[in-house]
N, C-alpha and C. Protein backbone atom coordinates (compact mmCIF):
# COMPACT_ATOMS: atom_id res chain seq x y z
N UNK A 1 0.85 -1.18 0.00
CA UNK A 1 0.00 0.00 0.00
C UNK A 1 0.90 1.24 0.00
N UNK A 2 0.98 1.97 -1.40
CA UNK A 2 2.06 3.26 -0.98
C UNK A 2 1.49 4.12 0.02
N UNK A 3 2.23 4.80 0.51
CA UNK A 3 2.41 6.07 1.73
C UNK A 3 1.40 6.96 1.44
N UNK A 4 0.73 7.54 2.30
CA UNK A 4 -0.12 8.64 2.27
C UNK A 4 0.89 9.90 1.62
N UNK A 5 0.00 10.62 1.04
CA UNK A 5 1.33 11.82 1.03
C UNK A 5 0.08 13.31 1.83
N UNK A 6 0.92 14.21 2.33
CA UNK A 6 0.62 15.39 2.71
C UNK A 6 1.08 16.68 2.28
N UNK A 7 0.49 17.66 1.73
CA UNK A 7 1.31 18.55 1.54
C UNK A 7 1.04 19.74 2.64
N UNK A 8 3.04 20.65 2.22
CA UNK A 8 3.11 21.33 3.50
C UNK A 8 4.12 22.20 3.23
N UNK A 9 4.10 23.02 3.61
CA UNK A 9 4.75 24.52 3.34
C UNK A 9 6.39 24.59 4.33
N UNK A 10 7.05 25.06 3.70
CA UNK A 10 8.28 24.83 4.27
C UNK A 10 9.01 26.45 3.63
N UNK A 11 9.79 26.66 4.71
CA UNK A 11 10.74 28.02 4.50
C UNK A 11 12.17 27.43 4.14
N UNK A 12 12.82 27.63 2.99
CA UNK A 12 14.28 27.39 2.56
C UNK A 12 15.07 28.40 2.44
N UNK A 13 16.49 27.51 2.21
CA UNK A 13 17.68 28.92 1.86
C UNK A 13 17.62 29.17 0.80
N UNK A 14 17.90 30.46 -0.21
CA UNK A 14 16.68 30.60 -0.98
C UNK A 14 17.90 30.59 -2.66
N UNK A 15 19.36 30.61 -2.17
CA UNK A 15 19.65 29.82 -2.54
C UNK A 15 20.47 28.39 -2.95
N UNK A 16 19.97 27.93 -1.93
CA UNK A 16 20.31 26.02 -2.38
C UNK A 16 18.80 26.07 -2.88
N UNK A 17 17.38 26.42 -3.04
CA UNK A 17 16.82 26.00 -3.73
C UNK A 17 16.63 26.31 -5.14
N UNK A 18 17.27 27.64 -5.28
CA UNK A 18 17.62 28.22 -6.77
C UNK A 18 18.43 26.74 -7.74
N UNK A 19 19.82 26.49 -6.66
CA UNK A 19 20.64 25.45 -7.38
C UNK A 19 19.61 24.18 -7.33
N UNK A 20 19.31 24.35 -6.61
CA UNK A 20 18.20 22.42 -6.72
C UNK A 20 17.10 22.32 -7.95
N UNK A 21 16.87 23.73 -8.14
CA UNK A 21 15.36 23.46 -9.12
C UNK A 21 16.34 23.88 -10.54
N UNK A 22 17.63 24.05 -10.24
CA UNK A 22 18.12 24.46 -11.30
C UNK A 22 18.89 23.23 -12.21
N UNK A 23 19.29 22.27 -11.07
CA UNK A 23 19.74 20.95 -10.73
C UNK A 23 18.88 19.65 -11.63
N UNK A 24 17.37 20.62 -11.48
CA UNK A 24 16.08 19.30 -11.17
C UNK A 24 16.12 18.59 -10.14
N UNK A 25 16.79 18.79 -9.23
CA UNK A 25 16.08 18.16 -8.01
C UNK A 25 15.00 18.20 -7.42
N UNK A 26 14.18 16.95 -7.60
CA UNK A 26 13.01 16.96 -6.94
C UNK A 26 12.76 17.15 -5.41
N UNK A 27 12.19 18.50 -5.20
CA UNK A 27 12.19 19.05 -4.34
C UNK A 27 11.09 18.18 -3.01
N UNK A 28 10.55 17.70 -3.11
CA UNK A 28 9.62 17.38 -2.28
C UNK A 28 10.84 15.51 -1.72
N UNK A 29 11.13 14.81 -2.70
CA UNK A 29 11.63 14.11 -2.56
C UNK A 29 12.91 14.18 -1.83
N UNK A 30 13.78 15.44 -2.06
CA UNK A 30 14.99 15.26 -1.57
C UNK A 30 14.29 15.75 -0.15
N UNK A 31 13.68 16.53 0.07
CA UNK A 31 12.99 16.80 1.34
C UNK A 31 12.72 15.81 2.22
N UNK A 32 11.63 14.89 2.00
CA UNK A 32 11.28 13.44 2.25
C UNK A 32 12.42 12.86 2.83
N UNK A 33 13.66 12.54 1.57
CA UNK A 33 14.66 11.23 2.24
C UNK A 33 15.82 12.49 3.44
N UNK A 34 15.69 13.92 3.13
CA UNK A 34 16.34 14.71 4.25
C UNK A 34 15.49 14.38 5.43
N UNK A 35 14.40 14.40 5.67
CA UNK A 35 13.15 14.39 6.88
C UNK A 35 13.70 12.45 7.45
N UNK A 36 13.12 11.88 6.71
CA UNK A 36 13.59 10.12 6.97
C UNK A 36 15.00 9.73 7.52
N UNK A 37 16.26 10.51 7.17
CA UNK A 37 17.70 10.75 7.49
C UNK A 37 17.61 11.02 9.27
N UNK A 38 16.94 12.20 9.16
CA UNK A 38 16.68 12.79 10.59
C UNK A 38 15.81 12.31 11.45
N UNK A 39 15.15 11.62 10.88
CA UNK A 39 13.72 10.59 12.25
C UNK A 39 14.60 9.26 12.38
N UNK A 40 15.40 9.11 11.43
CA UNK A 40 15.69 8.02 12.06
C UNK A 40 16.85 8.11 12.91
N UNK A 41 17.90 9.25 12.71
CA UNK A 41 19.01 9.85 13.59
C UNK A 41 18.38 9.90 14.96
N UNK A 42 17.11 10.33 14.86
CA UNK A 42 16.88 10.92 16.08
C UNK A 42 16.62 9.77 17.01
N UNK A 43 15.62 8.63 16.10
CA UNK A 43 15.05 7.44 16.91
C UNK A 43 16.32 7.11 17.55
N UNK A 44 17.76 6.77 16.98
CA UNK A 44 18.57 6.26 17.01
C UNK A 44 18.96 6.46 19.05
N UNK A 45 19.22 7.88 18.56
CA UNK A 45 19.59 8.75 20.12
C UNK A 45 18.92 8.64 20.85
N UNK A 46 17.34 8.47 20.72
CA UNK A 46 16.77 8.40 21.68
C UNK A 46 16.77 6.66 22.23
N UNK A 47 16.95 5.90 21.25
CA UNK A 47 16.55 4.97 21.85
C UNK A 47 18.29 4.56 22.52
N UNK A 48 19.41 4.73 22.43
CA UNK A 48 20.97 5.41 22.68
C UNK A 48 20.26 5.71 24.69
N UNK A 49 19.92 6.55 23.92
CA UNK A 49 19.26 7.67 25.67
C UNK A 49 18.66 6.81 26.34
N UNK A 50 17.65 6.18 25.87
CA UNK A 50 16.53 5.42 26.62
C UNK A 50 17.29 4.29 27.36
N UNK A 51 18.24 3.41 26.76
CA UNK A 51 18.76 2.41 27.31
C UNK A 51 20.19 2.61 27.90
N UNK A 52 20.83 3.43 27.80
CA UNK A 52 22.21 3.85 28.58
C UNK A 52 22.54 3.02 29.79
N UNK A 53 21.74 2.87 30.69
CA UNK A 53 21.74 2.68 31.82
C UNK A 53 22.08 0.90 31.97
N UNK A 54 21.12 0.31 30.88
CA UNK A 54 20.84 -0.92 30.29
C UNK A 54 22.34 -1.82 30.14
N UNK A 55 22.49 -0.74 28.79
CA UNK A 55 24.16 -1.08 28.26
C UNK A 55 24.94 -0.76 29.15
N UNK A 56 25.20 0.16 29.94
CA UNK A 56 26.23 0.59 31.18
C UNK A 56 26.19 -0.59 31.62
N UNK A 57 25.05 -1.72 32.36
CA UNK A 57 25.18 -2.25 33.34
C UNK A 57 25.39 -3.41 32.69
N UNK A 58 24.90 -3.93 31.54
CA UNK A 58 25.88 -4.79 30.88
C UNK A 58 27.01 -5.20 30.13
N UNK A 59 27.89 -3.80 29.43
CA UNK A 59 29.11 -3.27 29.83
C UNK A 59 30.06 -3.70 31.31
N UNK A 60 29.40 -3.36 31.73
CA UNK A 60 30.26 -3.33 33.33
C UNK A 60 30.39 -4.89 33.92
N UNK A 61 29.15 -5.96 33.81
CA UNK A 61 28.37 -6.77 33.28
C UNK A 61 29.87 -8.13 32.78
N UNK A 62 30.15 -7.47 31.66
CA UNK A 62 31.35 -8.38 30.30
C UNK A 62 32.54 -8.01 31.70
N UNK A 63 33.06 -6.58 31.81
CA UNK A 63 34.11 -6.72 32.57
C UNK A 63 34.14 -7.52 33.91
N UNK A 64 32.80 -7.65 34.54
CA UNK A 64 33.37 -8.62 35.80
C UNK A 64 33.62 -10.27 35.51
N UNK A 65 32.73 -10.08 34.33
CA UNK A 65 32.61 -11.93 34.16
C UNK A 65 32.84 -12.22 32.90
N UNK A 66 33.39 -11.43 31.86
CA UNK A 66 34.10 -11.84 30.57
C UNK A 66 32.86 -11.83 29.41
N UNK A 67 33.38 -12.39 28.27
CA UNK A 67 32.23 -12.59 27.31
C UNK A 67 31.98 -14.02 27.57
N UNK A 68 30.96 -14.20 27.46
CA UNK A 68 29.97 -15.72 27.71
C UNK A 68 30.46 -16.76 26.23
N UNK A 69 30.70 -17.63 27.19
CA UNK A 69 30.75 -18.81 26.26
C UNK A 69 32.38 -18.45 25.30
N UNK A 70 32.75 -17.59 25.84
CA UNK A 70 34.12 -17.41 25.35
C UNK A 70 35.33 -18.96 25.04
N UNK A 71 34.94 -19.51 25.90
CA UNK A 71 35.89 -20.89 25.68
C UNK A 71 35.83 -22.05 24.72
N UNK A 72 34.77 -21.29 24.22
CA UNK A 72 33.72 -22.08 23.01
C UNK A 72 33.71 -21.50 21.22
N UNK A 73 34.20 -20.16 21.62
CA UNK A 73 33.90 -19.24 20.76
C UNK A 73 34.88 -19.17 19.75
N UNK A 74 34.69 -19.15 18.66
CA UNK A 74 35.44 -19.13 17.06
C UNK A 74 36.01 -17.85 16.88
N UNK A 75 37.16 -17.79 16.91
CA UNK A 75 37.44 -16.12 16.50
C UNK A 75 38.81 -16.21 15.55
């Protein structure tokens, strides 16, 4: 099922969009995969943020008691 689309008004630098439409860059598109770049940067950090504490303590976790199954392990 393709994506809903929405349209929506946006303020640019006035000119990188001179060079983009001058380019043919599809403006709505390069917009799109710029917007998708950044939600997913962001998910990234947040979910980074959300679990810190998680990874710290299993971090800390490997140093008291090594990597698991290490005596077993192919490297």
């Amino acid at each position: 099922m393709p994506a809903t689309r929405r349209a929506t008004s946006m303020t640019l630098d006035a000119a990188l969009l001179d060079e983009a439409r001058a380019l043919g860059v599809n403006l709505s598109r390069a917009a799109e995969e710029g917007i998708l770049l950044q939600v997913r940067a962001e998910r990234a950090r947040r979910w980074k943020e959300d679990n810190a504490e998680a990874i710290a303590d299993y971090n800390r976790w490997i140093e008291e008691n090594g990597i698991p199954n290490m005596g077993i392990r192919i490297v």
